[in-house]
PDB file of N, CA and C in Angstrom:
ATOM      1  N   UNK A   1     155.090  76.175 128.561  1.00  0.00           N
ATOM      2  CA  UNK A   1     153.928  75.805 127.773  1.00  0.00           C
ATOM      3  C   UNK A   1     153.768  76.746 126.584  1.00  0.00           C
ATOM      4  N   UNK A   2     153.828  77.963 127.053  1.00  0.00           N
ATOM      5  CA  UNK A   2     153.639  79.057 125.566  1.00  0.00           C
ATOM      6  C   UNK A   2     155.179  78.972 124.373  1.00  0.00           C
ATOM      7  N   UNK A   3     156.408  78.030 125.046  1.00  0.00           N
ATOM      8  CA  UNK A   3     157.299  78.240 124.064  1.00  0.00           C
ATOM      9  C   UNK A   3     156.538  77.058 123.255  1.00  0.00           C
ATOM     10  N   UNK A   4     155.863  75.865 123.525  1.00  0.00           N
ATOM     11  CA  UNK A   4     155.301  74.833 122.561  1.00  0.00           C
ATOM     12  C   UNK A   4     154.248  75.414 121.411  1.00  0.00           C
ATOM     13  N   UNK A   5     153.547  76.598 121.768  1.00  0.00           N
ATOM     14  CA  UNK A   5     152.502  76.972 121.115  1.00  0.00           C
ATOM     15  C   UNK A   5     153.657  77.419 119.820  1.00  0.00           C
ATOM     16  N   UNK A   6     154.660  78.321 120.413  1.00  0.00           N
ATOM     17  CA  UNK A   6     154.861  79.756 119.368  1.00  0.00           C
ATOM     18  C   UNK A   6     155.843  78.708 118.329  1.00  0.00           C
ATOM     19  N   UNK A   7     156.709  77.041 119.155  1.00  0.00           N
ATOM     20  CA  UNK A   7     156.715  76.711 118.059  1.00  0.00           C
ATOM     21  C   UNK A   7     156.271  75.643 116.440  1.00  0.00           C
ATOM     22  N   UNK A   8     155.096  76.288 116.971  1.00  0.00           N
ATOM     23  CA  UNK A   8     153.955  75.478 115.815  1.00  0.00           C
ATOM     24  C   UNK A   8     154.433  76.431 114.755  1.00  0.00           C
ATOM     25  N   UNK A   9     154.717  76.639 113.192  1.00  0.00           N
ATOM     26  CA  UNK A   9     154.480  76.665 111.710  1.00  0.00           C
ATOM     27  C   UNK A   9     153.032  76.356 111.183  1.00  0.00           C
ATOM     28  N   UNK A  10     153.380  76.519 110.144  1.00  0.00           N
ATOM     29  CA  UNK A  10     152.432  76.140 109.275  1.00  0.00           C
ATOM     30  C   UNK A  10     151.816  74.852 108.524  1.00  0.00           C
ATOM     31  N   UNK A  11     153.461  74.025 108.563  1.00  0.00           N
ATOM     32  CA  UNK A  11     153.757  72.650 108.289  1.00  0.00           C
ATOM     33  C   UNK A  11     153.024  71.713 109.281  1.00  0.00           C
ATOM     34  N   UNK A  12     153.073  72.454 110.457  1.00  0.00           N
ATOM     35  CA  UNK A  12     152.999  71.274 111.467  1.00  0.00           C
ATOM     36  C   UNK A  12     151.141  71.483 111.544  1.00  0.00           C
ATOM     37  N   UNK A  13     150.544  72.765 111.524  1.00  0.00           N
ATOM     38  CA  UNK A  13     149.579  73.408 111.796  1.00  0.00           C
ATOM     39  C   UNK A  13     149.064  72.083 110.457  1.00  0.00           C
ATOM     40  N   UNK A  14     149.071  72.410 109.544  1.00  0.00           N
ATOM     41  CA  UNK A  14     148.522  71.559 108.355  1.00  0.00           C
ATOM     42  C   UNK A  14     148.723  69.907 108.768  1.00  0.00           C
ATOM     43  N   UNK A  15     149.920  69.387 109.436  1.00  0.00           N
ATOM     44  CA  UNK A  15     149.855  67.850 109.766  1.00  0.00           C
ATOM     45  C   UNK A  15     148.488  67.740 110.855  1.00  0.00           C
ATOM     46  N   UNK A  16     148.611  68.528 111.484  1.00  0.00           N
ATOM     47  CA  UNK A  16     147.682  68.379 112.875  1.00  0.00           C
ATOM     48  C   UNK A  16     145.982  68.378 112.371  1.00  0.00           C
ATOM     49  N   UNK A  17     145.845  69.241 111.947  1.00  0.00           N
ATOM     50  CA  UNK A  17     144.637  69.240 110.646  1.00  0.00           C
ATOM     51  C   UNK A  17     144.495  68.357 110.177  1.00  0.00           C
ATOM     52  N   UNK A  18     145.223  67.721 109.286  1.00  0.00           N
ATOM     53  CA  UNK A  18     144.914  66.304 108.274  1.00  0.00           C
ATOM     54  C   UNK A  18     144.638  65.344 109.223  1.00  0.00           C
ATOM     55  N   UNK A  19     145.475  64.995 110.161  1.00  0.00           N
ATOM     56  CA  UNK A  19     145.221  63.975 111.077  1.00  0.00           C
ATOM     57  C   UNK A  19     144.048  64.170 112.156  1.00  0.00           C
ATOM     58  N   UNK A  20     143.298  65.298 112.276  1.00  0.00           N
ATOM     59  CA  UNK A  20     142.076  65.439 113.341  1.00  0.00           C
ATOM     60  C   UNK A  20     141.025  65.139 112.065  1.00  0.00           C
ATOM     61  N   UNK A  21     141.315  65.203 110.391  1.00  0.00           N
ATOM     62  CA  UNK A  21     140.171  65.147 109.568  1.00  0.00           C
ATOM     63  C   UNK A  21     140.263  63.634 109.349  1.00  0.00           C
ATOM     64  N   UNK A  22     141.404  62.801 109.419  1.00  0.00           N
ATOM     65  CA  UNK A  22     141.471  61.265 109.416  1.00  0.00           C
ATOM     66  C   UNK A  22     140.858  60.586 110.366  1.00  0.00           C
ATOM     67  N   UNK A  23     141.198  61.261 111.659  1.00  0.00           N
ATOM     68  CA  UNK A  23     140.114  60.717 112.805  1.00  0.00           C
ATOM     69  C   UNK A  23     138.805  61.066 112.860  1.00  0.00           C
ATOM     70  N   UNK A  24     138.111  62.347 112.858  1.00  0.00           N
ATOM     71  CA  UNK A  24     136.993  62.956 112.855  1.00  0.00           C
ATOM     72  C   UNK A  24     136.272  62.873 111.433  1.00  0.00           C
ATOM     73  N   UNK A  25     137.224  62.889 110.332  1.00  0.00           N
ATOM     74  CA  UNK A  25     136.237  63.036 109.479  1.00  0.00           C
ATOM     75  C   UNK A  25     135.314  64.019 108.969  1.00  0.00           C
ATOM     76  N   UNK A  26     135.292  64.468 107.443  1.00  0.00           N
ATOM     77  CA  UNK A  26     134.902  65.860 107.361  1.00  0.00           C
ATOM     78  C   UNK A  26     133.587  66.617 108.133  1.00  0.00           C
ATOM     79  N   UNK A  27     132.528  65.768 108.283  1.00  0.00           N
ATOM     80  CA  UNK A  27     131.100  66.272 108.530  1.00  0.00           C
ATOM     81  C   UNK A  27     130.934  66.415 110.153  1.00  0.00           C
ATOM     82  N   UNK A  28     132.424  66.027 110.932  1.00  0.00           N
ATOM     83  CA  UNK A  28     132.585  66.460 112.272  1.00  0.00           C
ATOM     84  C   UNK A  28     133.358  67.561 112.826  1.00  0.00           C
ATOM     85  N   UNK A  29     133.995  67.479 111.625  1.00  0.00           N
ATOM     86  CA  UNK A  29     135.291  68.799 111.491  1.00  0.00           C
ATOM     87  C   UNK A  29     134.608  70.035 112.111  1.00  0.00           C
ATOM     88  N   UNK A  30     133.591  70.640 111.838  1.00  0.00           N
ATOM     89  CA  UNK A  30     132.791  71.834 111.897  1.00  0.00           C
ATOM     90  C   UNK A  30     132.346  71.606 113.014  1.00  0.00           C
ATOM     91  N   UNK A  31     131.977  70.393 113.618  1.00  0.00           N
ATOM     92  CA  UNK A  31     130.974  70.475 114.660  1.00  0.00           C
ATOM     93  C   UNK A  31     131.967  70.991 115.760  1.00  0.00           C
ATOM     94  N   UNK A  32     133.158  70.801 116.208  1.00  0.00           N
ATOM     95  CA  UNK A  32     134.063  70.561 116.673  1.00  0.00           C
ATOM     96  C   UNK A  32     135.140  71.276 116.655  1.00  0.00           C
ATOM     97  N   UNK A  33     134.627  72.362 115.708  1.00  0.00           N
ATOM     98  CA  UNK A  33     135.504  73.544 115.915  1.00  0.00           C
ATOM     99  C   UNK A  33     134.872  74.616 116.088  1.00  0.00           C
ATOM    100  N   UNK A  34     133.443  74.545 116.206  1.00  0.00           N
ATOM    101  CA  UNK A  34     132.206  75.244 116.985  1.00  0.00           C
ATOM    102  C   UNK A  34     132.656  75.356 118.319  1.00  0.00           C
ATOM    103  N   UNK A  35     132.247  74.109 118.864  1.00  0.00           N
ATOM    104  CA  UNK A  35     132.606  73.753 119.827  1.00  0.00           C
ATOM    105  C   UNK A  35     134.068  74.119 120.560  1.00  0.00           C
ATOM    106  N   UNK A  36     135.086  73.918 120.312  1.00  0.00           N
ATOM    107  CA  UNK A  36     136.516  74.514 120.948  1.00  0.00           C
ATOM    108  C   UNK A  36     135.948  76.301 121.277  1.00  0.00           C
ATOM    109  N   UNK A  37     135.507  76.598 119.786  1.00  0.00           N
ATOM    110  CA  UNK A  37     135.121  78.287 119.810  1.00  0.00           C
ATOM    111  C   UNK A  37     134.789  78.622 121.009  1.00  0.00           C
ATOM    112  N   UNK A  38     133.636  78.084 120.716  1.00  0.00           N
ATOM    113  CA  UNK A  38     132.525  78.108 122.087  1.00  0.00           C
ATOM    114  C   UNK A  38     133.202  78.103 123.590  1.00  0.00           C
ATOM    115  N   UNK A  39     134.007  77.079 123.484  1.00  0.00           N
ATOM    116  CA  UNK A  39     134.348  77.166 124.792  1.00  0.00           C
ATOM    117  C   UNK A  39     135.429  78.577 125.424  1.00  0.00           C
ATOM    118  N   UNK A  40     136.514  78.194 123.933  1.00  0.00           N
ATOM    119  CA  UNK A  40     137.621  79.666 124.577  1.00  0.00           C
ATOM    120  C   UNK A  40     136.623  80.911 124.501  1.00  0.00           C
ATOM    121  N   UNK A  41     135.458  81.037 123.927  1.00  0.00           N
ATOM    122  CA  UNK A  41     134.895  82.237 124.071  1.00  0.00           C
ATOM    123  C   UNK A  41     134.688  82.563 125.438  1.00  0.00           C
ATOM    124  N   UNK A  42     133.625  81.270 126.390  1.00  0.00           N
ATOM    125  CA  UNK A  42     133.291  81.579 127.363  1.00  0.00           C
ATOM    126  C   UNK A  42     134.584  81.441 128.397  1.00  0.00           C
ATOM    127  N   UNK A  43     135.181  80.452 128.047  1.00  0.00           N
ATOM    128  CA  UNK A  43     136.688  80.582 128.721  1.00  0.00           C
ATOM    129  C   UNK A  43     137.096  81.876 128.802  1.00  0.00           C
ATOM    130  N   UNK A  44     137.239  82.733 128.118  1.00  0.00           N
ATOM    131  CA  UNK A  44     137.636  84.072 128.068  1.00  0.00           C
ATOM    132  C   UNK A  44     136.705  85.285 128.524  1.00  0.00           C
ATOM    133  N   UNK A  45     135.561  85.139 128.536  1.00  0.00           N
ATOM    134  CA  UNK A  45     134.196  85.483 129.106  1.00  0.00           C
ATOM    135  C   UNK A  45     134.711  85.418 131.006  1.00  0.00           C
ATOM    136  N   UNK A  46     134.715  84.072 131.515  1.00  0.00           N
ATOM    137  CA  UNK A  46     134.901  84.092 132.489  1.00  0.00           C
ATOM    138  C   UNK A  46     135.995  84.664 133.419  1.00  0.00           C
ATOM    139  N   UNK A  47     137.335  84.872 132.407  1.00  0.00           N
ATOM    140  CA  UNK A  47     138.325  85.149 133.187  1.00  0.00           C
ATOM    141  C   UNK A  47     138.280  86.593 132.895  1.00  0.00           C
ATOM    142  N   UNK A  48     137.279  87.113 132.540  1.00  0.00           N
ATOM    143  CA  UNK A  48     137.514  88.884 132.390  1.00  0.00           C
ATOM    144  C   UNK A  48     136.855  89.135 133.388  1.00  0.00           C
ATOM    145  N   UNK A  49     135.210  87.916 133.536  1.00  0.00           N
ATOM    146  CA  UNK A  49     134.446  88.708 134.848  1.00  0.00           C
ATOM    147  C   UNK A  49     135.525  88.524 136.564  1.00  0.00           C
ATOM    148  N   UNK A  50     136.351  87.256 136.125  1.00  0.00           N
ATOM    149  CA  UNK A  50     137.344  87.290 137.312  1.00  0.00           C
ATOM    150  C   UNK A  50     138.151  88.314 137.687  1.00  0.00           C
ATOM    151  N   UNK A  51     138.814  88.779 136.775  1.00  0.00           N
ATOM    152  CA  UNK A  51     139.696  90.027 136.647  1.00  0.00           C
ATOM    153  C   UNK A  51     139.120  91.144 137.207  1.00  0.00           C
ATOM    154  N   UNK A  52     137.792  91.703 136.460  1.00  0.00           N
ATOM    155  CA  UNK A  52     137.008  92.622 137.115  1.00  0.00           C
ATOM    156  C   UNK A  52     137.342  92.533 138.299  1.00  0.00           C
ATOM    157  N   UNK A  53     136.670  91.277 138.871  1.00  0.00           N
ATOM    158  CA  UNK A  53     135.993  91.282 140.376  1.00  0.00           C
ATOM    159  C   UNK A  53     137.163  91.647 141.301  1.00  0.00           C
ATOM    160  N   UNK A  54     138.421  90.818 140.666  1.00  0.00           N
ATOM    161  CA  UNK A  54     139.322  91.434 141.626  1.00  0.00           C
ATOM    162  C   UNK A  54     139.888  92.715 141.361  1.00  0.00           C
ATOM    163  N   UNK A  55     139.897  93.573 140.629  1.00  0.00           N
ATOM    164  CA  UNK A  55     140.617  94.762 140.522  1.00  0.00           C
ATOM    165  C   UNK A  55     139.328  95.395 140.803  1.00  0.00           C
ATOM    166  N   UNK A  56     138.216  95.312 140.961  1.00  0.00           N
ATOM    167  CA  UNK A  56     137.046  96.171 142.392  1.00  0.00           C
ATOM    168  C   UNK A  56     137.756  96.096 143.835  1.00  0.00           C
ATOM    169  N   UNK A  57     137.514  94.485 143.898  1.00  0.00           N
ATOM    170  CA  UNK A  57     137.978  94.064 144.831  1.00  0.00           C
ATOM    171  C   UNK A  57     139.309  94.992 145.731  1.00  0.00           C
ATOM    172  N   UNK A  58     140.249  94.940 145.225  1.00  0.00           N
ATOM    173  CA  UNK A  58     141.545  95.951 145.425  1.00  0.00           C
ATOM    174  C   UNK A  58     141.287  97.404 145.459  1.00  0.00           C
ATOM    175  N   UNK A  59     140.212  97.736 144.474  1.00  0.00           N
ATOM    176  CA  UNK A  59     140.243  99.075 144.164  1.00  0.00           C
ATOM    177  C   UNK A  59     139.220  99.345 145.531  1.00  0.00           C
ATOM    178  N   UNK A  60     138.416  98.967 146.209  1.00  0.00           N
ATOM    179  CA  UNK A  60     137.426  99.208 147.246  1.00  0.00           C
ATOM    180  C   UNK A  60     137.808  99.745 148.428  1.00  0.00           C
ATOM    181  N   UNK A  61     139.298  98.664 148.670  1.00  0.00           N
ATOM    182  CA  UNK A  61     140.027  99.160 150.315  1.00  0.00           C
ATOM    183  C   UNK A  61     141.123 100.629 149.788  1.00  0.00           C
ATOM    184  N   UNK A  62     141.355 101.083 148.665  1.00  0.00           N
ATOM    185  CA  UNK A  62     141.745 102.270 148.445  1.00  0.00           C
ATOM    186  C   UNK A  62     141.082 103.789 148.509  1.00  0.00           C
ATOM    187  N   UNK A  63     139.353 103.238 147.727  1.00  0.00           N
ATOM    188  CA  UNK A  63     138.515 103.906 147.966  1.00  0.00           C
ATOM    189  C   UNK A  63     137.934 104.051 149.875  1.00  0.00           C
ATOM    190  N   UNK A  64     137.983 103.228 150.618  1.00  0.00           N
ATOM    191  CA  UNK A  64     137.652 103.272 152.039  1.00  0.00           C
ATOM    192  C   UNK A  64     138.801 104.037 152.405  1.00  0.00           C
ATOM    193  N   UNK A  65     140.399 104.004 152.465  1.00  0.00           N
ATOM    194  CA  UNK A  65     141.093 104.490 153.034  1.00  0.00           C
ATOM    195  C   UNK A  65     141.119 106.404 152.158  1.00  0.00           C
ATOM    196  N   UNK A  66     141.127 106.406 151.104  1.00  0.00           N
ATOM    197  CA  UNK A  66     140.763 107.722 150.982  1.00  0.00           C
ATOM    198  C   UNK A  66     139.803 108.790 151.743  1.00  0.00           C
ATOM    199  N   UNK A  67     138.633 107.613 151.751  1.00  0.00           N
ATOM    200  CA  UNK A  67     137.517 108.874 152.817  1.00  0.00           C
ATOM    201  C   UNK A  67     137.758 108.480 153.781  1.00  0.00           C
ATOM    202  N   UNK A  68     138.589 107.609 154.116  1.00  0.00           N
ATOM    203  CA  UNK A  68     138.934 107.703 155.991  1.00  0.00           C
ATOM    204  C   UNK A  68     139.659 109.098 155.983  1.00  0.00           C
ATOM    205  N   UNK A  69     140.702 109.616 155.182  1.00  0.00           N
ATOM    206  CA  UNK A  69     142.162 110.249 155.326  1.00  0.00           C
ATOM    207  C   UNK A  69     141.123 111.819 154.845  1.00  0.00           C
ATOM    208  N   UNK A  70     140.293 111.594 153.820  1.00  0.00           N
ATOM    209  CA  UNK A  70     139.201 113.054 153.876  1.00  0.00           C
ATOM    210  C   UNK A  70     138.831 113.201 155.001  1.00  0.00           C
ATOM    211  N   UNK A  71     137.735 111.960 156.113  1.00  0.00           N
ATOM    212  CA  UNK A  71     137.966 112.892 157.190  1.00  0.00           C
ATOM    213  C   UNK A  71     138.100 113.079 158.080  1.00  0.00           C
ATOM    214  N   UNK A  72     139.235 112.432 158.376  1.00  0.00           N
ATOM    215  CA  UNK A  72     140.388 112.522 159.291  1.00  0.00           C
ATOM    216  C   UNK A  72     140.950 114.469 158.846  1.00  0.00           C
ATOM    217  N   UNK A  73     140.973 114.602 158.033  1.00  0.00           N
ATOM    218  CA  UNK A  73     141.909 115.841 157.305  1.00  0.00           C
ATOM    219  C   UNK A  73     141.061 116.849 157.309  1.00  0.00           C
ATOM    220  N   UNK A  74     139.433 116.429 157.323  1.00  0.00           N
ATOM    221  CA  UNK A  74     138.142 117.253 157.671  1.00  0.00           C
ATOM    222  C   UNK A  74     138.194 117.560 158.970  1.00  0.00           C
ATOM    223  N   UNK A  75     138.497 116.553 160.444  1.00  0.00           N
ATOM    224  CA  UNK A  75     138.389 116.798 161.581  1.00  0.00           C
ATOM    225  C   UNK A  75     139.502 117.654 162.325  1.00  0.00           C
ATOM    226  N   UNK A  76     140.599 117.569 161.450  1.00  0.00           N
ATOM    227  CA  UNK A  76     141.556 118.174 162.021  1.00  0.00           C
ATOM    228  C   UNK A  76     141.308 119.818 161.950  1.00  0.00           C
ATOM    229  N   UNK A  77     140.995 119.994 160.508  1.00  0.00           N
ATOM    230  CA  UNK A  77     140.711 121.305 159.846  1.00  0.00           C
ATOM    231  C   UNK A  77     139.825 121.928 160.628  1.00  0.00           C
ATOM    232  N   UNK A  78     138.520 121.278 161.458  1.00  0.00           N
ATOM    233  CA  UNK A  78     137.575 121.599 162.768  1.00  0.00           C
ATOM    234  C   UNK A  78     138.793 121.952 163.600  1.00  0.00           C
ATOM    235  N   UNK A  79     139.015 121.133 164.158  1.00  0.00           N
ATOM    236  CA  UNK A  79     139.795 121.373 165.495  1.00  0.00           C
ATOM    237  C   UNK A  79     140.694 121.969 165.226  1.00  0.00           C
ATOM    238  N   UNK A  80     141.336 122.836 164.576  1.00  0.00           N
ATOM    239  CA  UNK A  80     142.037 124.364 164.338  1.00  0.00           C
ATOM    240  C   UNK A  80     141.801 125.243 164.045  1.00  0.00           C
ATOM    241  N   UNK A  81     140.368 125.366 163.920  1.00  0.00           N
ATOM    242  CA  UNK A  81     139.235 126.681 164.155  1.00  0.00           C
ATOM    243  C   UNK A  81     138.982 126.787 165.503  1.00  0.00           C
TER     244      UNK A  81
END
């Protein structure tokens, strides 16, 4: 899918244009490229709060096994006094 994007130009970028302004028509053009905005914004909005959640997510059972192994490494340090 990303080799179709990278091979768009400029030529083709400009056909694709003329032909969404033949269908849409100028005074929709704008509305409608608000709109796409809008969406990859929140599109992109959402997949960062996803990302977050899981790299907490992961990062949480690292943080639990650390203070298990503190004190585990605390109790031992008792019991050789």
């Amino acid at each position: 899918m990303l080799g179709l994007f990278q091979s768009f130009g400029v030529p083709e970028l400009l056909i694709i244009l003329g032909i969404a302004l033949i269908i849409f028509g100028p005074s929709r053009l704008p509305q409608i490229g608000r709109s796409i905005g809008k969406a990859i914004r929140e599109f992109r909005e959402g997949s960062t709060e996803v990302t977050k959640a899981i790299q907490e997510g992961l990062e949480e059972p690292e943080q639990k096994k650390a203070k298990k192994t503190k004190k585990t490494e605390a109790a031992e340090g008792e019991a050789e006094d």
